[in-house]
C-alpha atoms as a PDB file:
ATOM      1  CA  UNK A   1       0.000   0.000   0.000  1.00  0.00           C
ATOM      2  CA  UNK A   2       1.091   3.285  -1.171  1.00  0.00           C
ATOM      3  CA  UNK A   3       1.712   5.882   1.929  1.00  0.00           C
ATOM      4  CA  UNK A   4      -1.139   8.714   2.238  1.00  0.00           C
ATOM      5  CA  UNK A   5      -0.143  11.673  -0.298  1.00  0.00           C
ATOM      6  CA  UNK A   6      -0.254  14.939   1.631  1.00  0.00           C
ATOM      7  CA  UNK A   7      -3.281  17.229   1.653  1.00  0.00           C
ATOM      8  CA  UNK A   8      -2.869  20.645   0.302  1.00  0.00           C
ATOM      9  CA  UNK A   9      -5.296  22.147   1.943  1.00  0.00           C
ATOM     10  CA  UNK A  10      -4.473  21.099   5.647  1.00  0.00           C
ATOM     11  CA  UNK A  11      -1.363  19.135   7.830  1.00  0.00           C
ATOM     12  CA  UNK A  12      -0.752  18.350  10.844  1.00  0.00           C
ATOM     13  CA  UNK A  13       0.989  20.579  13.562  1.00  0.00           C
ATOM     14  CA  UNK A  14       3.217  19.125  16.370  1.00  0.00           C
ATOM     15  CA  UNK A  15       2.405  22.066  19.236  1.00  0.00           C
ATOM     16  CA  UNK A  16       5.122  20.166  21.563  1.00  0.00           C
ATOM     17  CA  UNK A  17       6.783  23.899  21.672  1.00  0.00           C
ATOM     18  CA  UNK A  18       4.188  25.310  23.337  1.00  0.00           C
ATOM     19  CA  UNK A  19       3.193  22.698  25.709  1.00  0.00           C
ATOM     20  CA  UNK A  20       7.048  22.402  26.879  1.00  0.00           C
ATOM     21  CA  UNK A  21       6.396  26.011  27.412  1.00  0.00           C
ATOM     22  CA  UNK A  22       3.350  25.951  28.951  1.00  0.00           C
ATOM     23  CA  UNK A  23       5.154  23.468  31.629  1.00  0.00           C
ATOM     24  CA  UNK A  24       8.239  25.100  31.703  1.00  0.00           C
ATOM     25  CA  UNK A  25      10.297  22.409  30.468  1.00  0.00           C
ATOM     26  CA  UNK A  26      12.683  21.843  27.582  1.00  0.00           C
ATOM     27  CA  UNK A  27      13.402  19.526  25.119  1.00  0.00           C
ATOM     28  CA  UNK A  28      16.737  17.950  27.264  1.00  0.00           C
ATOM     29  CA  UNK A  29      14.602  17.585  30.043  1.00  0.00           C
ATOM     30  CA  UNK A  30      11.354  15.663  28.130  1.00  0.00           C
ATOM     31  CA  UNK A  31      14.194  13.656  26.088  1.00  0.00           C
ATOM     32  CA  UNK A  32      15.278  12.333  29.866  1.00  0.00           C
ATOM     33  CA  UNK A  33      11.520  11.560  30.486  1.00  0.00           C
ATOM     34  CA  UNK A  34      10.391  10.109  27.340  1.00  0.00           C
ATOM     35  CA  UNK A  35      13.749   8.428  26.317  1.00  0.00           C
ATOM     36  CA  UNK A  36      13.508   9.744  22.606  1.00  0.00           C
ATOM     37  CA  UNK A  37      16.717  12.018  21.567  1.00  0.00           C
ATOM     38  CA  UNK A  38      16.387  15.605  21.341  1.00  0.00           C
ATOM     39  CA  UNK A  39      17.312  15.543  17.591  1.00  0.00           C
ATOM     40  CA  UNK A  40      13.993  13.535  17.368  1.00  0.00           C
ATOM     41  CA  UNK A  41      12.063  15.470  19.405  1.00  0.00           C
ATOM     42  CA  UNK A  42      13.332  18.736  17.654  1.00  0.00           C
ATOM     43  CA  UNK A  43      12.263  17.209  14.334  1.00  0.00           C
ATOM     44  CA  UNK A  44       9.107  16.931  15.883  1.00  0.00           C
ATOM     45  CA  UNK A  45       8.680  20.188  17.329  1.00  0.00           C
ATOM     46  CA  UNK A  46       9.269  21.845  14.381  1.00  0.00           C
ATOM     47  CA  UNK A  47       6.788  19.908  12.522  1.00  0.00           C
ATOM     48  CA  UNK A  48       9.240  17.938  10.029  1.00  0.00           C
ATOM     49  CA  UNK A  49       8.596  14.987  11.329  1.00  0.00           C
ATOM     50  CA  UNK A  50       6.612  12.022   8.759  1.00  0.00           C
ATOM     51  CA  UNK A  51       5.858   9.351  11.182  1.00  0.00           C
ATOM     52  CA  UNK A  52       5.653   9.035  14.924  1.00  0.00           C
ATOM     53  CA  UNK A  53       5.648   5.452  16.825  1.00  0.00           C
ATOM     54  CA  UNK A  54       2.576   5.102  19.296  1.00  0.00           C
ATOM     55  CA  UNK A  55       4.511   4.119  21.884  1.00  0.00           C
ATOM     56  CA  UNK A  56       6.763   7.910  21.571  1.00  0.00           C
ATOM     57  CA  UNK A  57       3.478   9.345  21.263  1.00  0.00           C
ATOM     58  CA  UNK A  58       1.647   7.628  24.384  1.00  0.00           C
ATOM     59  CA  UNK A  59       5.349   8.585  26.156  1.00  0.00           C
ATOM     60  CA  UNK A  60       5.169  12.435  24.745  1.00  0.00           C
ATOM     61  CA  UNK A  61       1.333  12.775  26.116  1.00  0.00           C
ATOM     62  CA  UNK A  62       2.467  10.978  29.739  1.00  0.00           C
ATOM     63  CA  UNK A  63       5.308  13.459  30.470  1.00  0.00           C
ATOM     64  CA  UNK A  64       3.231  16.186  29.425  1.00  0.00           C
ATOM     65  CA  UNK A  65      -0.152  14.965  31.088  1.00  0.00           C
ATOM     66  CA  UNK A  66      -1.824  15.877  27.999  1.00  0.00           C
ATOM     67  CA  UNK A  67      -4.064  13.749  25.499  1.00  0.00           C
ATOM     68  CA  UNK A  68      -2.770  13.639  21.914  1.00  0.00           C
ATOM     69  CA  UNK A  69      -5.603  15.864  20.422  1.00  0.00           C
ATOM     70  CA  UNK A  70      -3.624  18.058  22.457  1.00  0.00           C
ATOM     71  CA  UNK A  71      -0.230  18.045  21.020  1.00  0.00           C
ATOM     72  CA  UNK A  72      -1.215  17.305  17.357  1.00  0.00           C
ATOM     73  CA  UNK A  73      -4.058  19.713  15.802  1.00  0.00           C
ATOM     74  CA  UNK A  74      -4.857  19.783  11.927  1.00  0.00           C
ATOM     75  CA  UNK A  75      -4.102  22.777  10.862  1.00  0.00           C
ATOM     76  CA  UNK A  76      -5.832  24.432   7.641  1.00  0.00           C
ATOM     77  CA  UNK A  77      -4.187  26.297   5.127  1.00  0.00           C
ATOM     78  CA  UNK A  78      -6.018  30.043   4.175  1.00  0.00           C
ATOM     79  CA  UNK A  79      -6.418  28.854   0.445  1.00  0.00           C
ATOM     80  CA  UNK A  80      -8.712  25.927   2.405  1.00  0.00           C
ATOM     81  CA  UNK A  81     -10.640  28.600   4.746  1.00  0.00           C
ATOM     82  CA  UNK A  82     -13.555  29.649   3.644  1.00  0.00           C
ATOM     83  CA  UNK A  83     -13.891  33.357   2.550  1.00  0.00           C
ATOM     84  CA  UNK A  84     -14.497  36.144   5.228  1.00  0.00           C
ATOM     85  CA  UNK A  85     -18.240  37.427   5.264  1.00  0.00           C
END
């Protein structure tokens, strides 16, 4: 099976940076508590990431005490919004 093609009108946003703000703590410090490198979570936070593992994401959400609705949010393009009234 051929992977998903990417939607032009919408993606998906990682907002890891402002959670670890939010909770005032920093990549290092969720890299010690989620045991993913900080390269990794980096990628992540500044949404190039293609693929996350369940298990990294079920870690992420833990450290954070968030649910993953909370860290990843679709995020529409304004070509895809619908026209201002």
């Amino acid at each position: 099976m051929a992977p998903a093609e990417p939607d032009e009108a919408s993606d998906v946003h990682c907002r890891l940076g402002e959670l670890l703000d939010a909770r005032g703590l920093t990549l290092t410090r969720l890299s010690e508590l989620v045991g993913v490198s900080v390269v990794n979570l980096s990628i992540l936070k500044n949404d190039r990431a293609r693929a996350i593992r369940f298990s990294t994401l079920q870690a992420i959400c833990e450290a954070l005490d968030c649910e993953v609705g909370d860290l990843l949010v679709i995020r529409t393009t304004d070509a895809a919004a619908p026209p201002a009234t």
